[in-house]
N, C-alpha and C. Protein backbone atom coordinates (compact mmCIF):
# COMPACT_ATOMS: atom_id res chain seq x y z
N UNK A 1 -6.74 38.09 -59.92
CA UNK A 1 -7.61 38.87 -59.05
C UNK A 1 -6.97 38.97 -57.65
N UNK A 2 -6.86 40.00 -57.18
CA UNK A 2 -6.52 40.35 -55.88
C UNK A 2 -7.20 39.97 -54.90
N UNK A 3 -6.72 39.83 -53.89
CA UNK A 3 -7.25 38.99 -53.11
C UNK A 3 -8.32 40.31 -51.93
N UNK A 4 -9.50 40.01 -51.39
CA UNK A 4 -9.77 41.52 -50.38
C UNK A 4 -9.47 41.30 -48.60
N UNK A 5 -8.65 42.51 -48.84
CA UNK A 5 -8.33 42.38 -47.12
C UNK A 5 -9.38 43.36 -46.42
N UNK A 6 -10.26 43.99 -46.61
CA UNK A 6 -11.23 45.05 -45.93
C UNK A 6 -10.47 45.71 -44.84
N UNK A 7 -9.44 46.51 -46.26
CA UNK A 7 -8.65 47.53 -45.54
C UNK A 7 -9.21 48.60 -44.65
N UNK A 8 -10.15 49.05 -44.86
CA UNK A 8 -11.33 50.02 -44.39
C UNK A 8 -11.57 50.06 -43.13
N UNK A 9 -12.31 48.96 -43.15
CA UNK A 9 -12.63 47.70 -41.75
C UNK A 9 -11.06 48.17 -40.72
N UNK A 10 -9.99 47.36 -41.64
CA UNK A 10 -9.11 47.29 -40.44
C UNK A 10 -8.57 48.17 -39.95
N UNK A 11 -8.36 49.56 -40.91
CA UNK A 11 -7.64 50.69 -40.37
C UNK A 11 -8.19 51.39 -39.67
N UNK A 12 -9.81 51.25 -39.17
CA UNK A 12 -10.81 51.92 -38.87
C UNK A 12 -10.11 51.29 -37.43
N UNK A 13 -10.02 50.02 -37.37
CA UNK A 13 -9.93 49.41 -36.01
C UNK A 13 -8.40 49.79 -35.29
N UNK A 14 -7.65 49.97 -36.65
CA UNK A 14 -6.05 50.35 -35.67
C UNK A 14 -6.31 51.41 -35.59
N UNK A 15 -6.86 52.19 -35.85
CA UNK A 15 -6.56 53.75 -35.60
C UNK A 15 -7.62 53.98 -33.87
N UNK A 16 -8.79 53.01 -34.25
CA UNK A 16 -9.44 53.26 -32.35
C UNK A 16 -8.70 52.89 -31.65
N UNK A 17 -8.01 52.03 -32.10
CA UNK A 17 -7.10 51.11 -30.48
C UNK A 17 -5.90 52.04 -30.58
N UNK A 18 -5.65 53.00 -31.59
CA UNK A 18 -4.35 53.76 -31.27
C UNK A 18 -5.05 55.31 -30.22
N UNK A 19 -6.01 55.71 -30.92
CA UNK A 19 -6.38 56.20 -30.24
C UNK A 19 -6.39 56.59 -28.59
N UNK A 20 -7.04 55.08 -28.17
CA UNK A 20 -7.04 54.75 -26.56
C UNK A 20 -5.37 54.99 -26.34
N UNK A 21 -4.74 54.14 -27.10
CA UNK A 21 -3.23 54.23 -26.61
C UNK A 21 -2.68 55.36 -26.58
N UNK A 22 -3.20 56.64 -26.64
CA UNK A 22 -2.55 57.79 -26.95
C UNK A 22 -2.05 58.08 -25.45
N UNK A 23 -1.31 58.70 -25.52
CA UNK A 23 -0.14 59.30 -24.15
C UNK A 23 0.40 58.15 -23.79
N UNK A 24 0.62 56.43 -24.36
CA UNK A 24 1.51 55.36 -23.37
C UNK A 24 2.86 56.25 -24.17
N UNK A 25 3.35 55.28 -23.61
CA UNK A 25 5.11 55.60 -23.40
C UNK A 25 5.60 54.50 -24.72
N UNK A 26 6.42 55.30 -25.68
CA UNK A 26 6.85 54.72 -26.63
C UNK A 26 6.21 54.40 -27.56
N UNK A 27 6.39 52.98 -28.04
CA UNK A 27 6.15 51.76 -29.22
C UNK A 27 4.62 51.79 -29.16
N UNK A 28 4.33 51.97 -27.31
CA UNK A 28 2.25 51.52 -27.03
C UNK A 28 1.70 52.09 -27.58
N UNK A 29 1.99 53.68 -28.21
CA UNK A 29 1.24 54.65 -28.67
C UNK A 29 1.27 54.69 -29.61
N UNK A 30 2.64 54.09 -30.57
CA UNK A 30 2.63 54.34 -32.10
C UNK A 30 1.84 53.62 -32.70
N UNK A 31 3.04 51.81 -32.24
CA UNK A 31 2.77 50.80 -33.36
C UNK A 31 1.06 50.01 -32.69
N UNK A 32 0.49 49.65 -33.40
CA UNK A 32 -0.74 48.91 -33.52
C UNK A 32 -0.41 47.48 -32.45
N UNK A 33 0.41 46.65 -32.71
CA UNK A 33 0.65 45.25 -32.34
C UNK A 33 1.28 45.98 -31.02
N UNK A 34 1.85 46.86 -30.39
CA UNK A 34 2.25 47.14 -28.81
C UNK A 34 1.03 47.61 -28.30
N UNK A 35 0.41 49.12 -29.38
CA UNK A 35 -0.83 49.62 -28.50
C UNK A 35 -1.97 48.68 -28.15
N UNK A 36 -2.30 48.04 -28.64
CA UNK A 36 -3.13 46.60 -28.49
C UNK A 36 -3.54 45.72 -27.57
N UNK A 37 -1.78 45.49 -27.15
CA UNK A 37 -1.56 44.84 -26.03
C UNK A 37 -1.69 45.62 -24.55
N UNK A 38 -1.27 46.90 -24.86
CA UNK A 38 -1.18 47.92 -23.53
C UNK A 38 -2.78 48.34 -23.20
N UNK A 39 -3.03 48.03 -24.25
CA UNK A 39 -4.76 48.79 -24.45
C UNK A 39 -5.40 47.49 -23.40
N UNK A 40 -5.37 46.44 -23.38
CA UNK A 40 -5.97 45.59 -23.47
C UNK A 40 -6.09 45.27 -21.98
N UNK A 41 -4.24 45.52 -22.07
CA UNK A 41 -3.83 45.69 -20.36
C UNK A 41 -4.86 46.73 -19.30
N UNK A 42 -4.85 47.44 -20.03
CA UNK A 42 -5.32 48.58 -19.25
C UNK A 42 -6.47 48.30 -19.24
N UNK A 43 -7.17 48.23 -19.92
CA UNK A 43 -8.87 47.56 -19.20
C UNK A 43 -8.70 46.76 -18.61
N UNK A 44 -8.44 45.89 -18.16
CA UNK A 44 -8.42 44.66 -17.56
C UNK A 44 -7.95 45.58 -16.21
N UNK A 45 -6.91 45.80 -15.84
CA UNK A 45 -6.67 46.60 -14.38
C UNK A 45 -7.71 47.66 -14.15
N UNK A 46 -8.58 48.15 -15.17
CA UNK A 46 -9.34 49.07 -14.99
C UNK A 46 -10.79 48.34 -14.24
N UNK A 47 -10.83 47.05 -15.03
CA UNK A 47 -11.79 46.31 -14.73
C UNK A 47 -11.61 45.93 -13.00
N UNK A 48 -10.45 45.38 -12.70
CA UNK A 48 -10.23 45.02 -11.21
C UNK A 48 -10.48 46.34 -10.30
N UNK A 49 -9.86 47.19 -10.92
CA UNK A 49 -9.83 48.69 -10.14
C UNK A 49 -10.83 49.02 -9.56
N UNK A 50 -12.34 49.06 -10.41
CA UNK A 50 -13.54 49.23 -10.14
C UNK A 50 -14.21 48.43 -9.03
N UNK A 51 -13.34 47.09 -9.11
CA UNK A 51 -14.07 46.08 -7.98
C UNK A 51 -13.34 46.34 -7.00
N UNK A 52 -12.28 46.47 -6.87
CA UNK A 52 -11.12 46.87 -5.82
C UNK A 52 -11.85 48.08 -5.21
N UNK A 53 -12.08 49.25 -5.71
CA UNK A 53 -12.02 50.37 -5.15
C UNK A 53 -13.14 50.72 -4.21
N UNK A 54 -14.33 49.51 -4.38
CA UNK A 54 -15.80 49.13 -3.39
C UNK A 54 -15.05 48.62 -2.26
N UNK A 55 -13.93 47.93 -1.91
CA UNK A 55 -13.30 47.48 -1.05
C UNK A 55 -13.03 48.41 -0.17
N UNK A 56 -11.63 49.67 -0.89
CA UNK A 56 -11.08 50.15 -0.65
C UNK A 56 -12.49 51.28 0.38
N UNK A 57 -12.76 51.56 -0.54
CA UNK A 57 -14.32 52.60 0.39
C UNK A 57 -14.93 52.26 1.61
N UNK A 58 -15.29 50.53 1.63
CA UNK A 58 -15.69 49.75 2.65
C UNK A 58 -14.16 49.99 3.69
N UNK A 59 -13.54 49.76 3.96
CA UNK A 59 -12.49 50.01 4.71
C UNK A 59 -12.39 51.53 5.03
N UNK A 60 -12.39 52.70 4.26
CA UNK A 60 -12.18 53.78 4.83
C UNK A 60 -13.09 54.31 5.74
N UNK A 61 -14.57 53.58 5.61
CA UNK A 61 -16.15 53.92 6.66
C UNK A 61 -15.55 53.31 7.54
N UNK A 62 -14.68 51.73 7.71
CA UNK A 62 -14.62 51.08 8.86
C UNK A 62 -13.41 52.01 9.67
N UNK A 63 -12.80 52.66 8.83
CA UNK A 63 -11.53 53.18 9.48
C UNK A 63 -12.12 54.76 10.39
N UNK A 64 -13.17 55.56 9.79
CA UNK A 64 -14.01 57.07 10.16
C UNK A 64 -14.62 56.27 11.60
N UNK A 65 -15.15 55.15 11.15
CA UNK A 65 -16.52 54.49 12.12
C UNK A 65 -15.50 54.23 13.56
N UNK A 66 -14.37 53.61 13.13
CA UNK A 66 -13.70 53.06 14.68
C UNK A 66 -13.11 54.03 15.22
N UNK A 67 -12.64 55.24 14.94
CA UNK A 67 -12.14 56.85 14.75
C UNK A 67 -13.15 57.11 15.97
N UNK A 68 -14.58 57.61 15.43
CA UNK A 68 -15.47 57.66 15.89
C UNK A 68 -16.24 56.99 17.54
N UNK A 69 -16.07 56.21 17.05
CA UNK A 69 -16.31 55.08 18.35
C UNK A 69 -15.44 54.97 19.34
N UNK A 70 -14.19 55.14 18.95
CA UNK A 70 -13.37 55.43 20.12
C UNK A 70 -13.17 56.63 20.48
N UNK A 71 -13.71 57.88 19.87
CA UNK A 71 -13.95 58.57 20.79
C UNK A 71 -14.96 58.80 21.42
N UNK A 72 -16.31 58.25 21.12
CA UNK A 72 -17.31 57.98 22.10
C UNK A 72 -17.68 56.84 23.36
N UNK A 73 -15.95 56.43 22.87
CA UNK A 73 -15.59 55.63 24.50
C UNK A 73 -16.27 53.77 24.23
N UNK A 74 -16.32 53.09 23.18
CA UNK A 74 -16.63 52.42 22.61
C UNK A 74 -15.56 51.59 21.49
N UNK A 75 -15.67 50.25 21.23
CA UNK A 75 -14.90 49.87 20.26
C UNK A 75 -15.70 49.74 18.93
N UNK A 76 -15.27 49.22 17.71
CA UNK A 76 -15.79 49.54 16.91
C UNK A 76 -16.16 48.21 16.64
N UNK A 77 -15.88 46.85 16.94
CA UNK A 77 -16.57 45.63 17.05
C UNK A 77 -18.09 45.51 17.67
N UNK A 78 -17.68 46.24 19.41
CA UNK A 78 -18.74 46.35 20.39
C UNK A 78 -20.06 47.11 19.74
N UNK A 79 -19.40 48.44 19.04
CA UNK A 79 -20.34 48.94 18.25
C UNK A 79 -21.54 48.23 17.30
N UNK A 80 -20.98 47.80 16.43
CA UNK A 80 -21.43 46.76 15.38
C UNK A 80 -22.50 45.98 15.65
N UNK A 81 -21.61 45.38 17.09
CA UNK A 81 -22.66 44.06 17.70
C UNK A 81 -23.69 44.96 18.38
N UNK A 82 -23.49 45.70 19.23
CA UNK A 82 -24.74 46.17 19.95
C UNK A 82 -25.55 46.88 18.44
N UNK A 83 -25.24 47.32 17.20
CA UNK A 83 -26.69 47.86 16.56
C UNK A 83 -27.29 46.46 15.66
N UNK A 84 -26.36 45.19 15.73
CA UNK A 84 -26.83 44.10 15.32
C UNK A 84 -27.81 44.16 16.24
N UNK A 85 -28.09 43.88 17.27
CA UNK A 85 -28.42 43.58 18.86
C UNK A 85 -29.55 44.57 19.00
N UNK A 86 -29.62 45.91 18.74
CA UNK A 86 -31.07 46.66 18.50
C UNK A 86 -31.28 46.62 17.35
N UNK A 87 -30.94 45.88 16.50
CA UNK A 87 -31.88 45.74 14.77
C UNK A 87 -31.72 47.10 14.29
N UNK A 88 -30.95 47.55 14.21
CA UNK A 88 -30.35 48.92 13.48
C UNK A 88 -29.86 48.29 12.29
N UNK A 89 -30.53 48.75 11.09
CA UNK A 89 -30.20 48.08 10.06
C UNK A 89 -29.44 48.90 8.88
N UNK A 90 -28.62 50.26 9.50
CA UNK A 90 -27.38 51.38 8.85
C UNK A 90 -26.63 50.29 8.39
N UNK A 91 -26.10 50.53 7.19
CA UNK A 91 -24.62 50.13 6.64
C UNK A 91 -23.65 51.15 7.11
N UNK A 92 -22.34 50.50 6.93
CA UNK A 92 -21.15 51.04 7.30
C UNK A 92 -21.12 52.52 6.25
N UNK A 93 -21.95 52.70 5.22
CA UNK A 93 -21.50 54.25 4.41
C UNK A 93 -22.30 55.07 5.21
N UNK A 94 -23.73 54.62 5.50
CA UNK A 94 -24.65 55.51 6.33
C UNK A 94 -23.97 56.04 7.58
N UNK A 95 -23.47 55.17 8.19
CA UNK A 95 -22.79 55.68 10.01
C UNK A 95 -21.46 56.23 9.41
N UNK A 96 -20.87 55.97 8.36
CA UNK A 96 -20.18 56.62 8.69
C UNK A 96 -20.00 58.38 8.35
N UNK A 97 -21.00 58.38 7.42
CA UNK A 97 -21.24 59.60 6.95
C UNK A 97 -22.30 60.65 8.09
N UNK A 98 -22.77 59.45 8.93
CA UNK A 98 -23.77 60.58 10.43
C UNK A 98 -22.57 60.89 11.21
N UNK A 99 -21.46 59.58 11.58
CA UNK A 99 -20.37 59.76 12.47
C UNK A 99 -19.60 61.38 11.97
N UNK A 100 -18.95 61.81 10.95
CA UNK A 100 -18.81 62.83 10.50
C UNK A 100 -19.20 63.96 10.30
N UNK A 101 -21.01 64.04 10.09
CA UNK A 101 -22.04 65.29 9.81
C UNK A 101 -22.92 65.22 11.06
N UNK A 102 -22.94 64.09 11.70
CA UNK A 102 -23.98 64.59 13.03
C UNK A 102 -23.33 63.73 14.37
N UNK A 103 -22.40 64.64 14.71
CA UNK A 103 -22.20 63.61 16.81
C UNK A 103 -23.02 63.70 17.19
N UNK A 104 -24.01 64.15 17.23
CA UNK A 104 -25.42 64.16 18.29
C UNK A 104 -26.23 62.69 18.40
N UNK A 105 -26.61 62.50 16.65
CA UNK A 105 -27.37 61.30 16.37
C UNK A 105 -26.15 60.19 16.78
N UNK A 106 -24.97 60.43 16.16
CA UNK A 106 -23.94 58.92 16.06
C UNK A 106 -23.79 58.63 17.84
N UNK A 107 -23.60 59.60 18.55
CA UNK A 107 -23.66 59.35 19.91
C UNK A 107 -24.82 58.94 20.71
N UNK A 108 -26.26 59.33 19.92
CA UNK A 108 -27.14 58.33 20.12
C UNK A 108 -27.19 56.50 19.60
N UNK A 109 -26.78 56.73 18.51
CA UNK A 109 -26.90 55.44 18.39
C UNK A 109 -26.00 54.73 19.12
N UNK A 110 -24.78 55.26 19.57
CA UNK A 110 -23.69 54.35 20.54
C UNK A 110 -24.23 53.77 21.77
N UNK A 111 -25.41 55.28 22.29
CA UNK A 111 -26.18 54.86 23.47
C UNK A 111 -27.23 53.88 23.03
N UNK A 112 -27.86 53.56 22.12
CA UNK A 112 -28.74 52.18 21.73
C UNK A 112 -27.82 51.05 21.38
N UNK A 113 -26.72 51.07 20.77
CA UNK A 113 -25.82 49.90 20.79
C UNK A 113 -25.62 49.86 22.25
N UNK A 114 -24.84 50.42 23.11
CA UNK A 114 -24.66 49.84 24.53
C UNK A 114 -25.95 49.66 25.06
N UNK A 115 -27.25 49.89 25.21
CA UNK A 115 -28.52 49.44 25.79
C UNK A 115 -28.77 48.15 24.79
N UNK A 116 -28.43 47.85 23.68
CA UNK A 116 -28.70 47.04 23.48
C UNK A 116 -27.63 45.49 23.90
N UNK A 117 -26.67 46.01 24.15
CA UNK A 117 -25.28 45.32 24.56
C UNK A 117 -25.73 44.72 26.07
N UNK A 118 -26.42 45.86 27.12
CA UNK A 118 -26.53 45.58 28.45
C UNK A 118 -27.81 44.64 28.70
N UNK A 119 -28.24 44.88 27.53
CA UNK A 119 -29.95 43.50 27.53
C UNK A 119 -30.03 42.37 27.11
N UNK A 120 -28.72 42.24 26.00
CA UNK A 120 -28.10 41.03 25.29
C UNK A 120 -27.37 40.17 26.53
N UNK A 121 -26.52 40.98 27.47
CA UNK A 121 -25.52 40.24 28.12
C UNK A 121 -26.34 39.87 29.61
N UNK A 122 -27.55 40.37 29.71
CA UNK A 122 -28.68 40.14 31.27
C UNK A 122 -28.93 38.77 30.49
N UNK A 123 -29.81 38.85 29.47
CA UNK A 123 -30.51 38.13 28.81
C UNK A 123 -29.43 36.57 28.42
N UNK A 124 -28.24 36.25 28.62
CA UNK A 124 -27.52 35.48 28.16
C UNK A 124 -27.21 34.74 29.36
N UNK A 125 -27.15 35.60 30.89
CA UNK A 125 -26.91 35.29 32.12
C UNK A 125 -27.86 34.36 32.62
N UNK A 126 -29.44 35.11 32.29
CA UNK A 126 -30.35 34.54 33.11
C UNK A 126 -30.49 33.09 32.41
């Protein structure tokens, strides 16, 4: 009696993972035991990518926001602290997306960060 390998089963499974591997370069795309490995690869950087790229976003608001701030004659630290300082509770995607679609409002809020900056630094004196 022959022994059962649940050929079915398995070719079902090399042919998805060849699948994904379609367009690598070479051996990744043909053979099963390379595409596998490349496959495997590639999620995994795909996986970091996704967490990486919340980073990468957080940095480009901080990069629009200090853009911004220095040209409303302001740093982009000083900024920060003075809307800590009036309880302005915007994240960095919100300002930076008003800094871009509205100077009117973002130049208001620079003027409540510095009023809040000039009441913080009375208030620290006295």
């Amino acid at each position: 009696m022959a022994r059962a390998t649940n050929s079915a089963a398995s070719r079902k499974r090399h042919k998805k993972t060849l699948k994904y591997a379609k367009g690598y370069f070479g051996n990744k795309s043909k053979l099963f035991r390379y595409a596998k490995e490349a496959v495997q690869h590639a999620w995994q950087y795909a996986y970091i990518a996704r967490r990486k790229k919340k980073g990468d976003r957080r940095g480009l608001w901080i990069v629009r926001l200090n853009a911004a701030c220095r040209a409303a004659g302001i740093s982009y630290s000083r900024f920060m602290e003075g809307l800590k300082a009036a309880n302005v509770g915007l994240d960095r995607k919100i300002l930076s997306d008003i800094a871009i679609r509205d100077e009117v409002a973002f130049n208001a809020l620079v003027k409540q960060a510095q009023d809040a900056l000039k009441t913080k630094a009375a208030t620290a004196k006295a």
